[in-house]
N, C-alpha and C. Protein backbone atom coordinates (compact mmCIF):
# COMPACT_ATOMS: atom_id res chain seq x y z
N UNK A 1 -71.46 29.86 -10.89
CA UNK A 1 -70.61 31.01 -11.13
C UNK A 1 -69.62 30.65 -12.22
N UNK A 2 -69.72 31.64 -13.38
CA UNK A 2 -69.24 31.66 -14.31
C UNK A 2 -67.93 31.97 -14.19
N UNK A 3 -66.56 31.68 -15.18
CA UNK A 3 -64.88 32.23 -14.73
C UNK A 3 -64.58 33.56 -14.71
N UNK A 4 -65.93 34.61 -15.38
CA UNK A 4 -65.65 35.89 -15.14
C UNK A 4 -66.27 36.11 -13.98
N UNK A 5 -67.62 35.93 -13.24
CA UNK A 5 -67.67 36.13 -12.51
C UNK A 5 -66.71 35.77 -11.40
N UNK A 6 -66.17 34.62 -11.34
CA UNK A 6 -65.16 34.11 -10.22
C UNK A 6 -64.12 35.27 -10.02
N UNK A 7 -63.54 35.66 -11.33
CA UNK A 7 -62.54 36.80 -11.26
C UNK A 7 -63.26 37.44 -10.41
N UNK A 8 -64.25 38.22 -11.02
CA UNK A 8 -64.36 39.49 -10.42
C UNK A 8 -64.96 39.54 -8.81
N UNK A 9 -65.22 37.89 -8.48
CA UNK A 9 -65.74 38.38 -6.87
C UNK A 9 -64.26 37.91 -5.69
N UNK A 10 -63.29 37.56 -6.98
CA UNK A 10 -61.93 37.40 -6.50
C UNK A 10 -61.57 38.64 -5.90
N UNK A 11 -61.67 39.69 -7.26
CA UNK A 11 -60.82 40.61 -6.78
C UNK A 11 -61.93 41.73 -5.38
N UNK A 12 -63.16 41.26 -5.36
CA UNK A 12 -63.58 42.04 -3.56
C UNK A 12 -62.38 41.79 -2.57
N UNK A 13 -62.95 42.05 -1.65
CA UNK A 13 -62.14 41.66 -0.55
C UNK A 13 -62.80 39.89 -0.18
N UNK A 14 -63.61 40.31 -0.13
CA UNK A 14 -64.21 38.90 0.62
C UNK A 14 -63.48 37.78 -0.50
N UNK A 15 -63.34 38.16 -1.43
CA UNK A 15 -63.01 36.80 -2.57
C UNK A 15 -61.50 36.76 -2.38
N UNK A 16 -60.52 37.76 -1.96
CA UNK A 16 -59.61 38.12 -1.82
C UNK A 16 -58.68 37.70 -0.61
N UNK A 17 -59.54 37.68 0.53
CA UNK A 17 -59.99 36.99 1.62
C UNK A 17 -59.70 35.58 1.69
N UNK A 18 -60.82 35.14 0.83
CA UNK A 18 -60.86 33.76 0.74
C UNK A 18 -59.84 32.80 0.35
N UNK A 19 -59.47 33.66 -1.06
CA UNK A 19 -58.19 33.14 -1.87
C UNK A 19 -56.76 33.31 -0.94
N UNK A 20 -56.69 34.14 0.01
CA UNK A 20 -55.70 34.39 0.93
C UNK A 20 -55.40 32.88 1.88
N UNK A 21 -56.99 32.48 2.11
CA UNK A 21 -57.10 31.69 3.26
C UNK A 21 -56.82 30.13 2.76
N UNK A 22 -56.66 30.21 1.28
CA UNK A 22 -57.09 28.49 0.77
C UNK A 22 -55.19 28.69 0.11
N UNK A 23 -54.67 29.44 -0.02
CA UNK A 23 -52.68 29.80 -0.48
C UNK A 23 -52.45 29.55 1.09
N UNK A 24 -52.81 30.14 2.31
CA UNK A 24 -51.77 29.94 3.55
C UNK A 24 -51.27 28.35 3.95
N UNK A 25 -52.38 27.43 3.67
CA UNK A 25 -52.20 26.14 4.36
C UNK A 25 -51.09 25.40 3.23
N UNK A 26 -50.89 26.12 1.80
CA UNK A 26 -50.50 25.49 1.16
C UNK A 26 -48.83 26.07 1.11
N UNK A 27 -49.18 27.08 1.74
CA UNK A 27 -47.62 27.75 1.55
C UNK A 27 -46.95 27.43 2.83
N UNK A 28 -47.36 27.49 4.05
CA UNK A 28 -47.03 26.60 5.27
C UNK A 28 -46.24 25.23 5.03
N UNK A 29 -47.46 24.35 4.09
CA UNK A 29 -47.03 23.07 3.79
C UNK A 29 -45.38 22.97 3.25
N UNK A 30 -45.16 24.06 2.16
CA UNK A 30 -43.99 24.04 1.51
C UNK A 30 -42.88 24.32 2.13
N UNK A 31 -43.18 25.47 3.14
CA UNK A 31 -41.90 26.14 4.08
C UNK A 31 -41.50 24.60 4.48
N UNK A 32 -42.42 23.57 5.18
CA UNK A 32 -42.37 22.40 5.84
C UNK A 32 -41.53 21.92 4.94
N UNK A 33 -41.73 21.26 4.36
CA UNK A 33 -41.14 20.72 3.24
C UNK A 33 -39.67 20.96 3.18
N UNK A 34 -39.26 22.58 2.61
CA UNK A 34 -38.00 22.70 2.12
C UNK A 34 -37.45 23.06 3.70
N UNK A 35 -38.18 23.05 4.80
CA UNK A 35 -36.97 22.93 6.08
C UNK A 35 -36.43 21.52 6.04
N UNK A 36 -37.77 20.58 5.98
CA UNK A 36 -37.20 19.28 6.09
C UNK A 36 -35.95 19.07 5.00
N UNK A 37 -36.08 19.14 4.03
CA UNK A 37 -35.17 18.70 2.78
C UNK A 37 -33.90 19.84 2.94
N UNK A 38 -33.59 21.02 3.59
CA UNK A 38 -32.64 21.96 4.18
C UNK A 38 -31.77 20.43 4.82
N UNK A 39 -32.94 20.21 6.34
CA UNK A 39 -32.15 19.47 6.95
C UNK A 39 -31.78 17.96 7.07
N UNK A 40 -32.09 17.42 5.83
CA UNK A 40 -31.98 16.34 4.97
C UNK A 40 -30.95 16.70 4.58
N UNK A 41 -30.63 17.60 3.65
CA UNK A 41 -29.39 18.22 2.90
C UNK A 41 -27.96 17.92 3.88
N UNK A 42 -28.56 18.74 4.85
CA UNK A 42 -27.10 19.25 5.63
C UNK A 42 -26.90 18.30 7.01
N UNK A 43 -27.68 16.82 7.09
CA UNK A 43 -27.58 15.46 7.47
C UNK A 43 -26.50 14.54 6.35
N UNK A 44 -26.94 15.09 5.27
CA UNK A 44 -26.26 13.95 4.30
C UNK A 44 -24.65 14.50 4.13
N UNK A 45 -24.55 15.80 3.74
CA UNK A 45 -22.99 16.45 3.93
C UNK A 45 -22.65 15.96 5.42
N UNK A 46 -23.26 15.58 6.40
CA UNK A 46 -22.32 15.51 7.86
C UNK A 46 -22.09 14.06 7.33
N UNK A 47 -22.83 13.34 6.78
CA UNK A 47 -22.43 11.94 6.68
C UNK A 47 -21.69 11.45 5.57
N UNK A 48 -21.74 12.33 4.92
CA UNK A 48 -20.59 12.23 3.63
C UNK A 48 -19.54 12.45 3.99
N UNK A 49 -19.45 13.60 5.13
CA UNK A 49 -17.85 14.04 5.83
C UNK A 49 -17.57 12.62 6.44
N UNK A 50 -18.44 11.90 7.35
CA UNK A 50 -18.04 11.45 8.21
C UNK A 50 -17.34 9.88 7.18
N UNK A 51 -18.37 9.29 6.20
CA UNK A 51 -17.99 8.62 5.60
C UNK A 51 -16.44 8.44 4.87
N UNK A 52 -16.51 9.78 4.67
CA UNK A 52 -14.91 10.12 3.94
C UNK A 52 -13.82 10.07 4.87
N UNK A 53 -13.97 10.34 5.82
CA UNK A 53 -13.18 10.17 7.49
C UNK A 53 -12.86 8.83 7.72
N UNK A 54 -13.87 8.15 7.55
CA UNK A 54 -13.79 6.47 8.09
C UNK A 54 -12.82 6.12 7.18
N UNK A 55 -13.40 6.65 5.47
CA UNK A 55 -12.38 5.52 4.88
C UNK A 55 -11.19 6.22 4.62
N UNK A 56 -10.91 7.59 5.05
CA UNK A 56 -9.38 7.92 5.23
C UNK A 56 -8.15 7.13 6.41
N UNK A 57 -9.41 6.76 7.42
CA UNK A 57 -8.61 6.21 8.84
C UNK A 57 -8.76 4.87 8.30
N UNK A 58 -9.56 4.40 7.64
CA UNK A 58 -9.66 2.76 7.22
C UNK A 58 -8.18 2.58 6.18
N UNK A 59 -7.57 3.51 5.10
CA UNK A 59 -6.97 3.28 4.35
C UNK A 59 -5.79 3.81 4.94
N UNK A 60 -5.62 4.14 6.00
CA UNK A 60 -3.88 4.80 6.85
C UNK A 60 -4.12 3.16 7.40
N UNK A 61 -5.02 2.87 8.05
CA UNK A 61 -4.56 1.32 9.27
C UNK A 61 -4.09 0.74 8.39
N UNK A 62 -4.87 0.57 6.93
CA UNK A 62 -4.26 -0.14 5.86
C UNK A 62 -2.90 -0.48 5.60
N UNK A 63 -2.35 0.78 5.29
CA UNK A 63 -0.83 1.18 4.28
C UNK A 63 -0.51 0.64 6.63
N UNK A 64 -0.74 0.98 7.58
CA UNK A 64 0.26 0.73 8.49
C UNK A 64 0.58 -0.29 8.85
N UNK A 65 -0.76 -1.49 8.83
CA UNK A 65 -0.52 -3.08 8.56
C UNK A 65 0.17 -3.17 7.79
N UNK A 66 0.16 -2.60 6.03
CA UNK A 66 1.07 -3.33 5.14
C UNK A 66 2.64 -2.82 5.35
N UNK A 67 2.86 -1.70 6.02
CA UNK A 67 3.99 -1.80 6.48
C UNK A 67 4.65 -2.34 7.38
N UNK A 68 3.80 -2.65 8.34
CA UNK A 68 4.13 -3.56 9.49
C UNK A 68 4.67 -4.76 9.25
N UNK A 69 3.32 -5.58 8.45
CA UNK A 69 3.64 -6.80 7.59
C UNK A 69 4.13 -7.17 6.76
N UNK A 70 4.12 -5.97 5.83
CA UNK A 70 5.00 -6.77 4.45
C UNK A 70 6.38 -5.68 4.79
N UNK A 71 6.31 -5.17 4.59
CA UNK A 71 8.03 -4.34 4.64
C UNK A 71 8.73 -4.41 5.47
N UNK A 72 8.44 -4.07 6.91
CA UNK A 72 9.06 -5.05 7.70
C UNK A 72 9.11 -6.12 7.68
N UNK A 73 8.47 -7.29 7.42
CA UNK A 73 8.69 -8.72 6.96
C UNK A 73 9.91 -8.89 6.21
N UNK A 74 9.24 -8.33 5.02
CA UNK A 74 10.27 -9.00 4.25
C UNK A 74 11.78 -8.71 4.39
N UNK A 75 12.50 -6.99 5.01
CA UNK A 75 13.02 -6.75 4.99
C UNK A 75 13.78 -7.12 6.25
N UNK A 76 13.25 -7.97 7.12
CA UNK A 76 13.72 -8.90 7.85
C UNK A 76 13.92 -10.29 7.72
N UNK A 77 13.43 -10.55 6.73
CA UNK A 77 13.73 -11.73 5.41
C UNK A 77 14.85 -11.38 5.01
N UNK A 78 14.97 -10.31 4.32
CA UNK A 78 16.10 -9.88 3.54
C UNK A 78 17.09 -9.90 4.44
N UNK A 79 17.42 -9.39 5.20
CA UNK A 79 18.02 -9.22 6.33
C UNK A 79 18.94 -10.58 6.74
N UNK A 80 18.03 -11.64 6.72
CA UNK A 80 18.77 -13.02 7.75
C UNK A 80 19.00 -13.61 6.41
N UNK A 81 18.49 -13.29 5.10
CA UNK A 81 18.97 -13.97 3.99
C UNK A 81 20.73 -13.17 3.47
N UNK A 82 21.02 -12.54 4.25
CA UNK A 82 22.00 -11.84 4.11
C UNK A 82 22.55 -10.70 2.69
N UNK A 83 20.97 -9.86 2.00
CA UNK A 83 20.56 -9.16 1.64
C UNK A 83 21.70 -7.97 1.94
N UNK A 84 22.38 -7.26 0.56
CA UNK A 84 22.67 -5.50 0.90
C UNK A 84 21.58 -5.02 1.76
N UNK A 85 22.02 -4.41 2.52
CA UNK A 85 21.39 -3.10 3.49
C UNK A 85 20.77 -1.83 2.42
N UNK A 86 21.65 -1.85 2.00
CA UNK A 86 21.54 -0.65 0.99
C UNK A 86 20.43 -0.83 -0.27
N UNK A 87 20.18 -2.51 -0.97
CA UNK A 87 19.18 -2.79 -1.78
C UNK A 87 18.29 -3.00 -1.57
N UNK A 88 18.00 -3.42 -0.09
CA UNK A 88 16.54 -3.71 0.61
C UNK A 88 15.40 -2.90 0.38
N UNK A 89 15.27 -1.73 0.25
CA UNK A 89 14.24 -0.77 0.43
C UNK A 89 13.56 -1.24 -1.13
N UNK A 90 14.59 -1.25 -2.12
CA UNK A 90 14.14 -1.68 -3.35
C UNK A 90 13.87 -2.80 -3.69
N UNK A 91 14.55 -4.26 -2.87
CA UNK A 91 14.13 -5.21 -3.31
C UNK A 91 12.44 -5.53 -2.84
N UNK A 92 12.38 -4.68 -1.34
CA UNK A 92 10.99 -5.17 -1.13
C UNK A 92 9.75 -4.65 -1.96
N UNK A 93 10.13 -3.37 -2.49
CA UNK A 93 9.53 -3.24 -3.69
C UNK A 93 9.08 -4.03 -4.47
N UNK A 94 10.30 -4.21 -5.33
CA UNK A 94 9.94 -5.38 -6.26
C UNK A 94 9.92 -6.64 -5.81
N UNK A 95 9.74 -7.48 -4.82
CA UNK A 95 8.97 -8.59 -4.28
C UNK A 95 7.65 -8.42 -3.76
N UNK A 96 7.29 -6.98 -3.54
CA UNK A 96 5.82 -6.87 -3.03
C UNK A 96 5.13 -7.14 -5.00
N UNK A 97 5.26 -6.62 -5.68
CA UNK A 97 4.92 -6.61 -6.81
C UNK A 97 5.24 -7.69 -7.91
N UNK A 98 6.18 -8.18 -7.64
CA UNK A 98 6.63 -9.36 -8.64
C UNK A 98 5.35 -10.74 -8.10
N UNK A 99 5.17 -10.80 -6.75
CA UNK A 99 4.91 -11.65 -5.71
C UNK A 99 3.89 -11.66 -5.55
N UNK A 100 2.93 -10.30 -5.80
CA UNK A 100 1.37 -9.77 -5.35
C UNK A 100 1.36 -10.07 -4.16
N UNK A 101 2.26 -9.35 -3.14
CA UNK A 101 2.47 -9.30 -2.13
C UNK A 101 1.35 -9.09 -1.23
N UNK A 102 0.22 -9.70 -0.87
CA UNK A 102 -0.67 -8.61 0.03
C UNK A 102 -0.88 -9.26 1.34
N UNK A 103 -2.05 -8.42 2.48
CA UNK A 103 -2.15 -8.97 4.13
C UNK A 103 -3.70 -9.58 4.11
N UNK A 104 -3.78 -10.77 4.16
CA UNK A 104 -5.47 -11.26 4.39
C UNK A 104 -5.94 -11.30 5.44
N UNK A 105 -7.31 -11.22 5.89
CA UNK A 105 -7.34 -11.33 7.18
C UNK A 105 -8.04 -13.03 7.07
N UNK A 106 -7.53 -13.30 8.44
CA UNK A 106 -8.21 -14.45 9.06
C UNK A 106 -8.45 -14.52 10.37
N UNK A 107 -9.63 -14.10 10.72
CA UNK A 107 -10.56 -13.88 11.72
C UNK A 107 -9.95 -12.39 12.25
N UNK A 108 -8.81 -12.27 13.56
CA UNK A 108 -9.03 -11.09 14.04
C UNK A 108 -7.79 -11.16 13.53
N UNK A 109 -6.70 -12.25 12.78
CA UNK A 109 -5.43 -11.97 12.47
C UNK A 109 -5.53 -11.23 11.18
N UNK A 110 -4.35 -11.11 10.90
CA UNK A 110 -3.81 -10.48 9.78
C UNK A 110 -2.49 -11.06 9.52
N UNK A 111 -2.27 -11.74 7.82
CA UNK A 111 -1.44 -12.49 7.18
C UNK A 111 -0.80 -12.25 6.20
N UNK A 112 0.59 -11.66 5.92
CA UNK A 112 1.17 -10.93 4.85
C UNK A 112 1.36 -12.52 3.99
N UNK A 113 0.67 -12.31 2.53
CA UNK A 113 1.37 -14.20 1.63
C UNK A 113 1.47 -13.14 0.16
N UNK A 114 2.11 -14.14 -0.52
CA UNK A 114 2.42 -13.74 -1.82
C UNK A 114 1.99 -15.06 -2.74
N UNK A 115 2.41 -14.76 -3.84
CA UNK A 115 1.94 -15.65 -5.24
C UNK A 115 2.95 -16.54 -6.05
N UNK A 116 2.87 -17.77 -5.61
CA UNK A 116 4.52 -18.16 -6.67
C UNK A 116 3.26 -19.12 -7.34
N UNK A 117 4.15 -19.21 -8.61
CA UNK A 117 3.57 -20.51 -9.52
C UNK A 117 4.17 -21.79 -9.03
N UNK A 118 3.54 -22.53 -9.41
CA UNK A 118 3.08 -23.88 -8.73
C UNK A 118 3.88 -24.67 -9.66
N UNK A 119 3.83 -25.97 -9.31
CA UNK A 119 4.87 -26.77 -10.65
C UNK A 119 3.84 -26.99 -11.93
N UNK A 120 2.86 -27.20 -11.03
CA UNK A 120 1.21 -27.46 -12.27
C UNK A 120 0.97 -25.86 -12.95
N UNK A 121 1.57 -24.95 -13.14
CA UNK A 121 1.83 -24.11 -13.31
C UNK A 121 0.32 -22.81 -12.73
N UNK A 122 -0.04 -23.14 -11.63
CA UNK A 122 -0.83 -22.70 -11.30
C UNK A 122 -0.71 -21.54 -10.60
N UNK A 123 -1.36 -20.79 -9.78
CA UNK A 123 -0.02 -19.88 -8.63
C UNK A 123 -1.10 -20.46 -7.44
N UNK A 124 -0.04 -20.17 -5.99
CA UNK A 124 -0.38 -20.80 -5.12
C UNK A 124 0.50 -19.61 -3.90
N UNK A 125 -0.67 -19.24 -2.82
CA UNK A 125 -0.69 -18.53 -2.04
C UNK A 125 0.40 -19.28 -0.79
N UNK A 126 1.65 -18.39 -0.41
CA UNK A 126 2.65 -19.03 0.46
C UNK A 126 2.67 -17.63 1.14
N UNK A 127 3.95 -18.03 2.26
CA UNK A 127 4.43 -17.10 3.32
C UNK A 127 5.49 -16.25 2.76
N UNK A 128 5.44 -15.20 3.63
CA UNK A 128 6.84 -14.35 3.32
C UNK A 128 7.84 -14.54 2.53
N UNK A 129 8.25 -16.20 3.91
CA UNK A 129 9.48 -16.54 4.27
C UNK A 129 10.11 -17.32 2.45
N UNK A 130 8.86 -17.98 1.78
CA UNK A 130 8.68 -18.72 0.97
C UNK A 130 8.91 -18.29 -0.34
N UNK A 131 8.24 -16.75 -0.11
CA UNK A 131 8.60 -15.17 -1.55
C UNK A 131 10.08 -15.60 -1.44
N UNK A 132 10.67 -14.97 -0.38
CA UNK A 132 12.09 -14.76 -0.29
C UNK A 132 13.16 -16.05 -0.51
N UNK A 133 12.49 -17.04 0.04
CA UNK A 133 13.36 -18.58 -0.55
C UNK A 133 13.34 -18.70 -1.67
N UNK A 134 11.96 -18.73 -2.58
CA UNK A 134 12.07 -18.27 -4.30
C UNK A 134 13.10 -17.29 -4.63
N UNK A 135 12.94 -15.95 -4.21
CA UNK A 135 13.52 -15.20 -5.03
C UNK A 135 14.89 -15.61 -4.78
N UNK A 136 15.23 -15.78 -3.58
CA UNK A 136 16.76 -16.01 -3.45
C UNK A 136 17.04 -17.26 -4.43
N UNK A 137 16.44 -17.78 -5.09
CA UNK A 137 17.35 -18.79 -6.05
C UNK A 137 17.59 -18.08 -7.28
N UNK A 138 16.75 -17.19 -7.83
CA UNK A 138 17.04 -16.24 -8.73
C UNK A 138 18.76 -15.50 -8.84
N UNK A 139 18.93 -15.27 -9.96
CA UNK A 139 19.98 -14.66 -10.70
C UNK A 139 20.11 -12.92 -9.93
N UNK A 140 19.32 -12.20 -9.99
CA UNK A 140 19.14 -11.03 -9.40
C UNK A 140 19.90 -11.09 -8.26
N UNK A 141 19.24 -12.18 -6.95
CA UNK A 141 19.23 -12.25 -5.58
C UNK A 141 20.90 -12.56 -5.68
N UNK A 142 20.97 -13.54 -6.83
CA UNK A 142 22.48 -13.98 -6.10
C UNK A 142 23.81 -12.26 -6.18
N UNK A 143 22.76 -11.54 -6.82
CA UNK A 143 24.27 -10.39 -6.95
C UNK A 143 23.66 -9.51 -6.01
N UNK A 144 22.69 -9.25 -5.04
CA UNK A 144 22.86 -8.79 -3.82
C UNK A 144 23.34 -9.42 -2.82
N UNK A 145 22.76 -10.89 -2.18
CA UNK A 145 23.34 -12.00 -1.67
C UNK A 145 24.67 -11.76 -1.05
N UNK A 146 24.82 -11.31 0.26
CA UNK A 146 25.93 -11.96 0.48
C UNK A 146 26.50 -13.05 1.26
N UNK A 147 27.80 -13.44 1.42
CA UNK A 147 27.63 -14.82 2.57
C UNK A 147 28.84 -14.66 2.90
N UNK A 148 28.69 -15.54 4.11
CA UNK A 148 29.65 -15.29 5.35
C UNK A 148 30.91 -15.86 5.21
N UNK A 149 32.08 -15.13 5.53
CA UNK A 149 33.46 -15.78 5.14
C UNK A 149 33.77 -15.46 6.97
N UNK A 150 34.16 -16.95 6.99
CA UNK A 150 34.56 -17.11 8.41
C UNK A 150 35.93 -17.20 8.65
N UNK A 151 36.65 -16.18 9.09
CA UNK A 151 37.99 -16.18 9.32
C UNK A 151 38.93 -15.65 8.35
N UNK A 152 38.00 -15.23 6.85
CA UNK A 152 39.06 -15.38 5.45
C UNK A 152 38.91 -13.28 5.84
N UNK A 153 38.90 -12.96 6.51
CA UNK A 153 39.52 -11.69 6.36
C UNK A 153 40.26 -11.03 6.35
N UNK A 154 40.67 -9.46 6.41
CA UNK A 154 41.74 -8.90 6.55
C UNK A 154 42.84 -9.50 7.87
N UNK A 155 44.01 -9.50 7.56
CA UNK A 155 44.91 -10.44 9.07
C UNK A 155 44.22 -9.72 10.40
N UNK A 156 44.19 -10.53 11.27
CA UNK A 156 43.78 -9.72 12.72
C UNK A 156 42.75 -9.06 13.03
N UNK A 157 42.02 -9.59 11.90
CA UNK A 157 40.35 -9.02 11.89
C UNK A 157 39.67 -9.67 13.23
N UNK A 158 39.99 -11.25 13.48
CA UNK A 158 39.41 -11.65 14.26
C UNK A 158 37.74 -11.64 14.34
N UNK A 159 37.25 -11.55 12.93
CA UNK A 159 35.41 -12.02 13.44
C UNK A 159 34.73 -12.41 12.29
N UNK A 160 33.94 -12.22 11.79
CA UNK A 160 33.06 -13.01 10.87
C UNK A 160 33.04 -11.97 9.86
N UNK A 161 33.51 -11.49 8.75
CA UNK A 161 33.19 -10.40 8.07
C UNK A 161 32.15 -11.24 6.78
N UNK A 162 31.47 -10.20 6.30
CA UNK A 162 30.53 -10.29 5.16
C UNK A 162 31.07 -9.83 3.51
N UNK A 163 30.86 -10.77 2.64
CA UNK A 163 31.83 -10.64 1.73
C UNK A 163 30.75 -10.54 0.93
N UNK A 164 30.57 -10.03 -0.39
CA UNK A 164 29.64 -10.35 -1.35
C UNK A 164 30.22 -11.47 -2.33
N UNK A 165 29.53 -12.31 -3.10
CA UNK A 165 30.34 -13.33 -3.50
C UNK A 165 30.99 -13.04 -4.65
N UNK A 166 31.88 -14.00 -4.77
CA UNK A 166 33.09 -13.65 -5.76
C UNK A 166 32.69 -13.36 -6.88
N UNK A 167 32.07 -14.14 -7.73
CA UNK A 167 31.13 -14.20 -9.32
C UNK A 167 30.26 -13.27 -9.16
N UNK A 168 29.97 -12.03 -8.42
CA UNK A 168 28.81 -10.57 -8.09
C UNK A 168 29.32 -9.98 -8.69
N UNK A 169 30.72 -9.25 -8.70
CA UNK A 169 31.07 -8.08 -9.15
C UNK A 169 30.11 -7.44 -9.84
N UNK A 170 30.30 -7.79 -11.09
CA UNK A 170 29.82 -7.47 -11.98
C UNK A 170 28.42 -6.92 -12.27
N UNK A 171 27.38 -7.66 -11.70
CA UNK A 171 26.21 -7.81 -11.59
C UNK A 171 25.64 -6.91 -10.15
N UNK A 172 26.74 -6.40 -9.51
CA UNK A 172 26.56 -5.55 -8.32
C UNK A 172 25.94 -3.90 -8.78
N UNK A 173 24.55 -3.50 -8.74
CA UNK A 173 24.03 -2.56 -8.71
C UNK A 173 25.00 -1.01 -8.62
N UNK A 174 24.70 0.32 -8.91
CA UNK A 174 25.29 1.67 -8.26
C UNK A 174 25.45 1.09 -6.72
N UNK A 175 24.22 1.29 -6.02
CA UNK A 175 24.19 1.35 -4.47
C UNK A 175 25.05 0.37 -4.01
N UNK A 176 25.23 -1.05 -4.54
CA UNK A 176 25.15 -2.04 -3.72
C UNK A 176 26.72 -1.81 -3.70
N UNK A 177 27.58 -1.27 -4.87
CA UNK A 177 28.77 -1.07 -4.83
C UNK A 177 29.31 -0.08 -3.87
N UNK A 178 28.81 0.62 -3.61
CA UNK A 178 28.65 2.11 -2.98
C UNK A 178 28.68 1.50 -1.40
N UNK A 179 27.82 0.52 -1.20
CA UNK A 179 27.89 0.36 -0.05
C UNK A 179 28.85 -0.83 0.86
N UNK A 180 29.79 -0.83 -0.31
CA UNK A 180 30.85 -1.93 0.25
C UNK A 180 31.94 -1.01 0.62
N UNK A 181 32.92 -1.89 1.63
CA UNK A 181 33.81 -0.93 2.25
C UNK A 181 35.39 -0.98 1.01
N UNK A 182 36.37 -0.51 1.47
CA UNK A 182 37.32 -0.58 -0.08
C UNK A 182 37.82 -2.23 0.71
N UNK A 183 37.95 -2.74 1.86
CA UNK A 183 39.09 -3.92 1.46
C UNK A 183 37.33 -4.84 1.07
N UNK A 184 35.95 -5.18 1.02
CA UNK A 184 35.37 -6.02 0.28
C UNK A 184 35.38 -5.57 -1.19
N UNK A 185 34.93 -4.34 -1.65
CA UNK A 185 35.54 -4.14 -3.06
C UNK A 185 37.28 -5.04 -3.37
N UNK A 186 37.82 -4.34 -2.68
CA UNK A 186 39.47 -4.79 -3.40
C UNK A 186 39.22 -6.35 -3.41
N UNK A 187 38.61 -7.21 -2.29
CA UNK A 187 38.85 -8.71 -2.33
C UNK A 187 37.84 -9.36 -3.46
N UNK A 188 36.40 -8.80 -3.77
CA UNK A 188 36.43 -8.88 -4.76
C UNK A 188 36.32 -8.62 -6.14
N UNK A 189 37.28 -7.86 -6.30
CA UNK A 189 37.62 -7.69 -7.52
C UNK A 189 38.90 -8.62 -7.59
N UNK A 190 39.81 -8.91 -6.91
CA UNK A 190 40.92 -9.97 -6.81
C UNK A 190 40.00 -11.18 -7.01
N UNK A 191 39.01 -11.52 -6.69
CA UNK A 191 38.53 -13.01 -6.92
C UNK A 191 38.06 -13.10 -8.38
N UNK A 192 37.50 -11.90 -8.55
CA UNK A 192 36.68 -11.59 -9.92
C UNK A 192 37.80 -12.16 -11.16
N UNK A 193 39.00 -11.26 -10.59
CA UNK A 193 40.43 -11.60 -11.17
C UNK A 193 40.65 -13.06 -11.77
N UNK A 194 40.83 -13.47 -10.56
CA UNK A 194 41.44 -14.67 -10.26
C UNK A 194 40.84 -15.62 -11.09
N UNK A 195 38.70 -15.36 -11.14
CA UNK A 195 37.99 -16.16 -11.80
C UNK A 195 38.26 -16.24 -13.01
N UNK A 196 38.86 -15.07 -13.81
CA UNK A 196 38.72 -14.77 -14.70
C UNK A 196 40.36 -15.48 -15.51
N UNK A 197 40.64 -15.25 -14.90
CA UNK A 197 42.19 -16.30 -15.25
C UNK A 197 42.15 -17.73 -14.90
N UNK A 198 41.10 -18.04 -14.31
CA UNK A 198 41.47 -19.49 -13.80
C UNK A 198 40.67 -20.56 -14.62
C-alpha cells in the first residue's frame, strides 16, 4: 500500500478506527508522564520550602549562639575589665571585627576565639578573655578603661567609686562623657588640670 492509498483507507472508518486505536496507548502514556512530572514538580517546591526553613532556623541558632557567645562574652569581659557601660555595645562591635571574632564547634561544644598576631607575625587563634587582654593594652581601651579609686571620693562617700582615669579626658568619646556623673566629670577635669600644669 502506496501513501495515497494509506490516506485514503485512513480516512474509512475502519482506517480511522485503527489510527484511533494505535494514538490512545500513546496519549495515555503522556497523561502518565506529565502527572508524574506535575507531582515531581510540586515534591520539589515542598522541599525547596522545607529546605529554606531549615536554613532559616539553622541561621537564627546561629546569630543566637553568637550572641550568647560572643556578645555576651565579651561584654562580660568588658564588664570585669572595668569597660564604660555606655561603650560596650560598640566596643564589642569592633572587637568582634577587628579580632574575627567567631564560635567553632568542637564536638557537641561550641567556642567563641578570635585572631591576634603572633610575635612571628603570624595570627593565632585565642580566647575571649585574651581579645580583651590585647585590646585593653591599646590606646583606645585606655580612654574607656576605668579603675577603681578606693576611698579617694566625694567626703562620706564611704565605698569604692569608679573614676575614669585622669589622662582620658580628652580622648573620652560623646557617650562615654554623657555617661559620667558631674562630681567624676568635675574630678576629672581637675586632674586633667592639674596634669596639665604639673
Amino acid at each position: 500500500m502506496d501513501i495515497n492509498e494509506l490516506n485514503l483507507w485512513i480516512a474509512t472508518d475502519e482506517g480511522a478506527a485503527w489510527l484511533e486505536s494505535q494514538k490512545q496507548p500513546l496519549l495515555n502514556k503522556r497523561d502518565e508522564l506529565l502527572s508524574t512530572i506535575r507531582n515531581t514538580n510540586s515534591k520539589l517546591v515542598e522541599l525547596d520550602q522545607r529546605s529554606a526553613a531549615a536554613e532559616k532556623a539553622l541561621s537564627e541558632e546561629r546569630a543566637a549562639l553568637s550572641s550568647v557567645l560572643i556578645d555576651k562574652g565579651l561584654s562580660d569581659l568588658l564588664k570585669s575589665a572595668n569597660v564604660f557601660e555606655t561603650v560596650i555595645p560598640g566596643t564589642v562591635a569592633e572587637l568582634k571585627e577587628r579580632y574575627a571574632i567567631r564560635v567553632r564547634a568542637d564536638g557537641p561544644n561550641r567556642i567563641a576565639h578570635g585572631m591576634i598576631q603572633g610575635e612571628d607575625g603570624a595570627g593565632k587563634e585565642v580566647s575571649l578573655a585574651d581579645v580583651v587582654s590585647t585590646w585593653s593594652r591599646t590606646p583606645e581601651a585606655a580612654a574607656v578603661i576605668l579603675q577603681t579609686n578606693n576611698g579617694g571620693g566625694a567626703p562620706g562617700s564611704g565605698s569604692h567609686r569608679r573614676t575614669p582615669q585622669a589622662d582620658s579626658l580628652g580622648k573620652l568619646s560623646g557617650p562615654a562623657l554623657a555617661a559620667l556623673s558631674d562630681t567624676e566629670f568635675e574630678n576629672l577635669r581637675k586632674n586633667a588640670l592639674n596634669g596639665a600644669k604639673g
